[in-house]
C-alpha atoms as a PDB file:
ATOM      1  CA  UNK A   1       0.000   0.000   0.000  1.00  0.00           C
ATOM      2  CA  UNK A   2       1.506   3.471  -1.043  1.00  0.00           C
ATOM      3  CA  UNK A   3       0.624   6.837   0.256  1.00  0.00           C
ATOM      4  CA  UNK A   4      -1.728   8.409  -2.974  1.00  0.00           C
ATOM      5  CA  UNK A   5      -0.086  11.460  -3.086  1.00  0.00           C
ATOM      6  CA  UNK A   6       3.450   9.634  -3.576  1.00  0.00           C
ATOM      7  CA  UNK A   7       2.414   7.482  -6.307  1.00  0.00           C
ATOM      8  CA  UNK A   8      -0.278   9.741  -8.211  1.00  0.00           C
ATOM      9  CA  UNK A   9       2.052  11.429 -10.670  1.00  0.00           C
ATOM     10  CA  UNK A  10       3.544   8.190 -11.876  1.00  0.00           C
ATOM     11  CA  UNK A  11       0.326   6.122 -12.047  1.00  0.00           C
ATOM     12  CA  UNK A  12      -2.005   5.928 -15.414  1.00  0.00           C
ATOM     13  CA  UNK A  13      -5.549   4.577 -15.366  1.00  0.00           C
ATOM     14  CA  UNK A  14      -6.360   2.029 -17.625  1.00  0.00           C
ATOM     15  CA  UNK A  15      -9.557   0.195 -16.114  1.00  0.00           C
ATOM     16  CA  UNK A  16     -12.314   1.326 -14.155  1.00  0.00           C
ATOM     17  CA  UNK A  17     -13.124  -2.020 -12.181  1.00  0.00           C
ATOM     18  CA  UNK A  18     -16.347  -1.180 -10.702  1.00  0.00           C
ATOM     19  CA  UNK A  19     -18.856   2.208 -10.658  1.00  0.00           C
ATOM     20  CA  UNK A  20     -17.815   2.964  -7.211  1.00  0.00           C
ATOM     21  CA  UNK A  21     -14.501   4.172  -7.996  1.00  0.00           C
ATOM     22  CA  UNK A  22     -12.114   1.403  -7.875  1.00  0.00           C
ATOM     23  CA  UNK A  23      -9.575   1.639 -11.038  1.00  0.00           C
ATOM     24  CA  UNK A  24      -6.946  -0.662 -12.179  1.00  0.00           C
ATOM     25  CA  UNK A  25      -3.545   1.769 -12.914  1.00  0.00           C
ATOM     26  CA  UNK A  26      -0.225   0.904 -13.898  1.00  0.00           C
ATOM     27  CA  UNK A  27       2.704   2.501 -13.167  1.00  0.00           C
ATOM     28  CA  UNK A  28       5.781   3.697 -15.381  1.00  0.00           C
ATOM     29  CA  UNK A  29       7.579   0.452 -14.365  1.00  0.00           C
ATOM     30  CA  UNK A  30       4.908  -1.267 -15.474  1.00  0.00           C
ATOM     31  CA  UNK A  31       3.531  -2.475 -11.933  1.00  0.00           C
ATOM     32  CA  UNK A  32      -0.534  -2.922 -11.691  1.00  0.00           C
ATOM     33  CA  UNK A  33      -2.493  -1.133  -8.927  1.00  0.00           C
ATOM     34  CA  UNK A  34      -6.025  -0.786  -7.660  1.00  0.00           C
ATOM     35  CA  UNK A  35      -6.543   3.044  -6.724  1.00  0.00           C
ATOM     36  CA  UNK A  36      -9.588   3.431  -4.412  1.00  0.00           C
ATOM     37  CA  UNK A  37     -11.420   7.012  -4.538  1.00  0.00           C
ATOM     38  CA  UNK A  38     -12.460   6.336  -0.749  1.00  0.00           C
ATOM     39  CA  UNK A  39      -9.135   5.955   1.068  1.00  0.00           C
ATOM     40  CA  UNK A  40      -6.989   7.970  -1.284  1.00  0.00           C
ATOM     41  CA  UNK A  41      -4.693   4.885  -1.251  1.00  0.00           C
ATOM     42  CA  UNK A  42      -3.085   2.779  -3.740  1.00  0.00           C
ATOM     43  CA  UNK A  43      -2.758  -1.508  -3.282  1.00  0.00           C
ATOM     44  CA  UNK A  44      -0.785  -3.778  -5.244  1.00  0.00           C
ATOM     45  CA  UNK A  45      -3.425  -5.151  -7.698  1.00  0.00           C
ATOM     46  CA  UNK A  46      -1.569  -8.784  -6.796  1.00  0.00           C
ATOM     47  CA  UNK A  47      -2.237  -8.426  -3.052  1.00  0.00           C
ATOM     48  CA  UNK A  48      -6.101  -7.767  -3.811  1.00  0.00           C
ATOM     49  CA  UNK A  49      -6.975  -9.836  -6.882  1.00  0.00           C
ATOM     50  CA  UNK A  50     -10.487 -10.124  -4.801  1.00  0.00           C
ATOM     51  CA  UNK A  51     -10.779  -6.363  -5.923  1.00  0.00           C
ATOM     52  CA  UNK A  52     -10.912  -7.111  -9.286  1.00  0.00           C
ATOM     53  CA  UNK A  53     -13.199  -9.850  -9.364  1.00  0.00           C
ATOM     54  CA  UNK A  54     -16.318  -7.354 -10.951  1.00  0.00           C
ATOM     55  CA  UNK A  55     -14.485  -7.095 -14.011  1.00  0.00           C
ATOM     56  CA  UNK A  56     -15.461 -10.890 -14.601  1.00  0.00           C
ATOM     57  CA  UNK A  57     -18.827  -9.380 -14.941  1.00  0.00           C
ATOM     58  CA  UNK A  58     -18.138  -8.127 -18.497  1.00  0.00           C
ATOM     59  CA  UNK A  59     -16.874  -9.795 -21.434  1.00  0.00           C
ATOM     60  CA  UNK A  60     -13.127 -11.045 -22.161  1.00  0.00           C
ATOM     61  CA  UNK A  61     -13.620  -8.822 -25.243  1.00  0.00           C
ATOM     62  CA  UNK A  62     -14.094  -5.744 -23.483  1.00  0.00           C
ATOM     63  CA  UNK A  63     -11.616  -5.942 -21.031  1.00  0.00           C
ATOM     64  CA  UNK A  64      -8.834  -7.011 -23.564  1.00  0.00           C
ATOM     65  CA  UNK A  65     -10.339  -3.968 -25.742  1.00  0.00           C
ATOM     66  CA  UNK A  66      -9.631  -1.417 -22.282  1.00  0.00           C
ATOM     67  CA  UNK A  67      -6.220  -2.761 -22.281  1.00  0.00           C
ATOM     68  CA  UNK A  68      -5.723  -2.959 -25.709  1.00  0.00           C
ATOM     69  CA  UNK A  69      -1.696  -2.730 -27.204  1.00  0.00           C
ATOM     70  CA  UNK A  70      -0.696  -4.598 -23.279  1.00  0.00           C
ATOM     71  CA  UNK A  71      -0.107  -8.489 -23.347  1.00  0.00           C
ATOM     72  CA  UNK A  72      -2.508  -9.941 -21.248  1.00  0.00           C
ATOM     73  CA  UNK A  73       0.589 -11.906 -19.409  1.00  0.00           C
ATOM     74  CA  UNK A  74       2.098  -8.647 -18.194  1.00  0.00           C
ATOM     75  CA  UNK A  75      -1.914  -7.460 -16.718  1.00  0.00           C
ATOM     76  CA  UNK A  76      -3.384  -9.021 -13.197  1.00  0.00           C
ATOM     77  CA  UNK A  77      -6.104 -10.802 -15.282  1.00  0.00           C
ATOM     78  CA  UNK A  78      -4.301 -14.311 -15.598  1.00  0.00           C
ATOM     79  CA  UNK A  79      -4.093 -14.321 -11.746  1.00  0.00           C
ATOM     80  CA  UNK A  80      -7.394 -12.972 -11.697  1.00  0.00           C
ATOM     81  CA  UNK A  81      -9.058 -15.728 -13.513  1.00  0.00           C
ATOM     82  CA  UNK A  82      -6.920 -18.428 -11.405  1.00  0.00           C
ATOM     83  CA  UNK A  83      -8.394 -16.898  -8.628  1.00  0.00           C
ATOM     84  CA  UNK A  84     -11.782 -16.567  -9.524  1.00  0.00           C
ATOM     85  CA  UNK A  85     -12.183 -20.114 -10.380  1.00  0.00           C
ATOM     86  CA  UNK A  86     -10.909 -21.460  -7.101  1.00  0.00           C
ATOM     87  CA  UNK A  87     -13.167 -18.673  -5.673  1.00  0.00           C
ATOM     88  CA  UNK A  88     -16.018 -19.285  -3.120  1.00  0.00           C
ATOM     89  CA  UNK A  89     -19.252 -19.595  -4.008  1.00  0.00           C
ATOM     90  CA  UNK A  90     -20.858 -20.481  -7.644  1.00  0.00           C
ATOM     91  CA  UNK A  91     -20.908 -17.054  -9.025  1.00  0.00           C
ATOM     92  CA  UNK A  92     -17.505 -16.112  -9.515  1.00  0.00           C
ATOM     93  CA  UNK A  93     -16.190 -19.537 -10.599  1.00  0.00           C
ATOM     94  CA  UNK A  94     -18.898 -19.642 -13.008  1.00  0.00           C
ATOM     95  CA  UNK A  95     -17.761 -16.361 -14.860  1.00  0.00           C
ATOM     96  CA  UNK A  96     -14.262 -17.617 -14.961  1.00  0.00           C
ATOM     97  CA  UNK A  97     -15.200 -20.397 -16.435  1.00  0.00           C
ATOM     98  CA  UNK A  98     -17.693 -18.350 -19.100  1.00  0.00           C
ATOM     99  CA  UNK A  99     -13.938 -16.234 -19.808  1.00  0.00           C
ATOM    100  CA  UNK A 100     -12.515 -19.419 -20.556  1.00  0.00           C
ATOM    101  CA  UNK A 101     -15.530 -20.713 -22.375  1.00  0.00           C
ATOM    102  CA  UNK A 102     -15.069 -17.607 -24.840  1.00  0.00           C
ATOM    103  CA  UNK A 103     -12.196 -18.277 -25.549  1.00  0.00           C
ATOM    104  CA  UNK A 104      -9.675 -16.733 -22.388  1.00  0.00           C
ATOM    105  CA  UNK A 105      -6.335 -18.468 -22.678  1.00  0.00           C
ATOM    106  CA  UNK A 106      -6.721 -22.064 -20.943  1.00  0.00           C
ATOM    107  CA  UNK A 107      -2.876 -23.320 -20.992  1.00  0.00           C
ATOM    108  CA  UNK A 108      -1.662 -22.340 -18.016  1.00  0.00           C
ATOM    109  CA  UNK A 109      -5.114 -23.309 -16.176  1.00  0.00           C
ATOM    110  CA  UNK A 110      -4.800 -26.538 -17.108  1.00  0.00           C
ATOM    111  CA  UNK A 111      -4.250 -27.694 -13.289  1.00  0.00           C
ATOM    112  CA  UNK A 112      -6.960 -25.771 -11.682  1.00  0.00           C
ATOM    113  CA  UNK A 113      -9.121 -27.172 -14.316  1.00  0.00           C
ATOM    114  CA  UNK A 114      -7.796 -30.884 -13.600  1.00  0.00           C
ATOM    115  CA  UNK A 115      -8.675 -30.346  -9.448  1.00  0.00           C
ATOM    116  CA  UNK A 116     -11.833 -28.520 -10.595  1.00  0.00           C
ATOM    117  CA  UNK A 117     -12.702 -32.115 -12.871  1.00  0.00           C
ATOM    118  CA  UNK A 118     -12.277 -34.445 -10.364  1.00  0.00           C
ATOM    119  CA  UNK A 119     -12.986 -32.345  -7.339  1.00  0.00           C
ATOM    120  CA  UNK A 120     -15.684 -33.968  -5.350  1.00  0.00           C
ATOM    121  CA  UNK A 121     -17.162 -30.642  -3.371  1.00  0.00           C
ATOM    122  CA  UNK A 122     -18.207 -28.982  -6.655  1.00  0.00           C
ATOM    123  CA  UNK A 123     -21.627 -29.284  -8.636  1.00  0.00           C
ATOM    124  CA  UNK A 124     -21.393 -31.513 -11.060  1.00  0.00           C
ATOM    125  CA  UNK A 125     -22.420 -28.965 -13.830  1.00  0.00           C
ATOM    126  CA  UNK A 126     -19.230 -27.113 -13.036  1.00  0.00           C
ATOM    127  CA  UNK A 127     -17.056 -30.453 -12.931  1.00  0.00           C
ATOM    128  CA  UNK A 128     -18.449 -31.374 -16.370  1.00  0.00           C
ATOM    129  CA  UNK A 129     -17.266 -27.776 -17.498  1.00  0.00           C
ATOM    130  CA  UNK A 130     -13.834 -28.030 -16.176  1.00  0.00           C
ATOM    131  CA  UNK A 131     -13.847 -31.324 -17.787  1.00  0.00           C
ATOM    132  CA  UNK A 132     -14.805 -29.974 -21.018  1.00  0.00           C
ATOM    133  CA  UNK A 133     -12.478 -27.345 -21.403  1.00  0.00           C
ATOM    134  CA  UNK A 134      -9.460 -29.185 -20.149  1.00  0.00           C
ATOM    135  CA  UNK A 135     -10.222 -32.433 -22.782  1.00  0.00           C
ATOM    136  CA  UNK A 136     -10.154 -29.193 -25.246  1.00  0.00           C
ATOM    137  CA  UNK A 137      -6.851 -28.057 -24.279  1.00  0.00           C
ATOM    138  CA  UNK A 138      -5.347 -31.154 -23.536  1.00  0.00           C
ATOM    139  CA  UNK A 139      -6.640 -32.861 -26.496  1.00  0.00           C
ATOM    140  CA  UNK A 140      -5.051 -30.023 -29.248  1.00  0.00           C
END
């Protein structure tokens, strides 16, 4: 966490993540942060990936289209969707797995996907997903 008046200059907006002010910035250095309008303080957008879970709530294609010209391996999101599908609940899991579904980048999930296949605390609608989209990867 950084002091917002330290890091302000140096940071650039590139994503709202929600309507109540929450934004995903990047620095010069090329380090991601969530900027919060309430606190006036900046977090590491690693350290609260939780944070960034609403922009599962739109497409793949409009989030690659906000941070259009960046490699998505260099942005949060691959941690992001890691996370979200070994998130609580059904609802975030679910929109992972509707990114990956629509074509999100499923190589390195391959081993979430595997535990989410043969785990035996999750619906089985959501195992028979995992399974579907890791025979798909694994199967290329």
């Amino acid at each position: 966490m950084l002091d917002m008046g330290v890091a302000a200059k140096s940071l650039r907006a590139v994503l709202a993540i929600n309507d109540s002010g929450l934004l995903l910035a990047q620095d010069d250095v090329g380090t991601w942060w969530i900027q919060g309008s309430a606190d006036g303080l900046i977090y590491t957008a690693g350290d609260r990936l939780a944070w960034l879970l609403p922009l599962l709530e739109r497409t793949p294609t409009d989030v690659r289209v906000a941070l259009s010209g960046l490699p998505l391996v260099d942005t949060p999101l691959p941690a992001l969707v890691r996370f979200a599908l070994r998130a609580w609940g059904e609802h975030w899991p679910e929109l992972a797995l509707d990114w990956l579904e629509s074509g999100w980048p499923i190589q390195d999930l391959l081993d979430v996907l595997a535990d989410m296949k043969d785990s035996s605390t999750l619906s089985l609608p959501r195992r028979r997903r995992a399974l579907r989209l890791w025979r798909a990867a694994t199967q290329t």
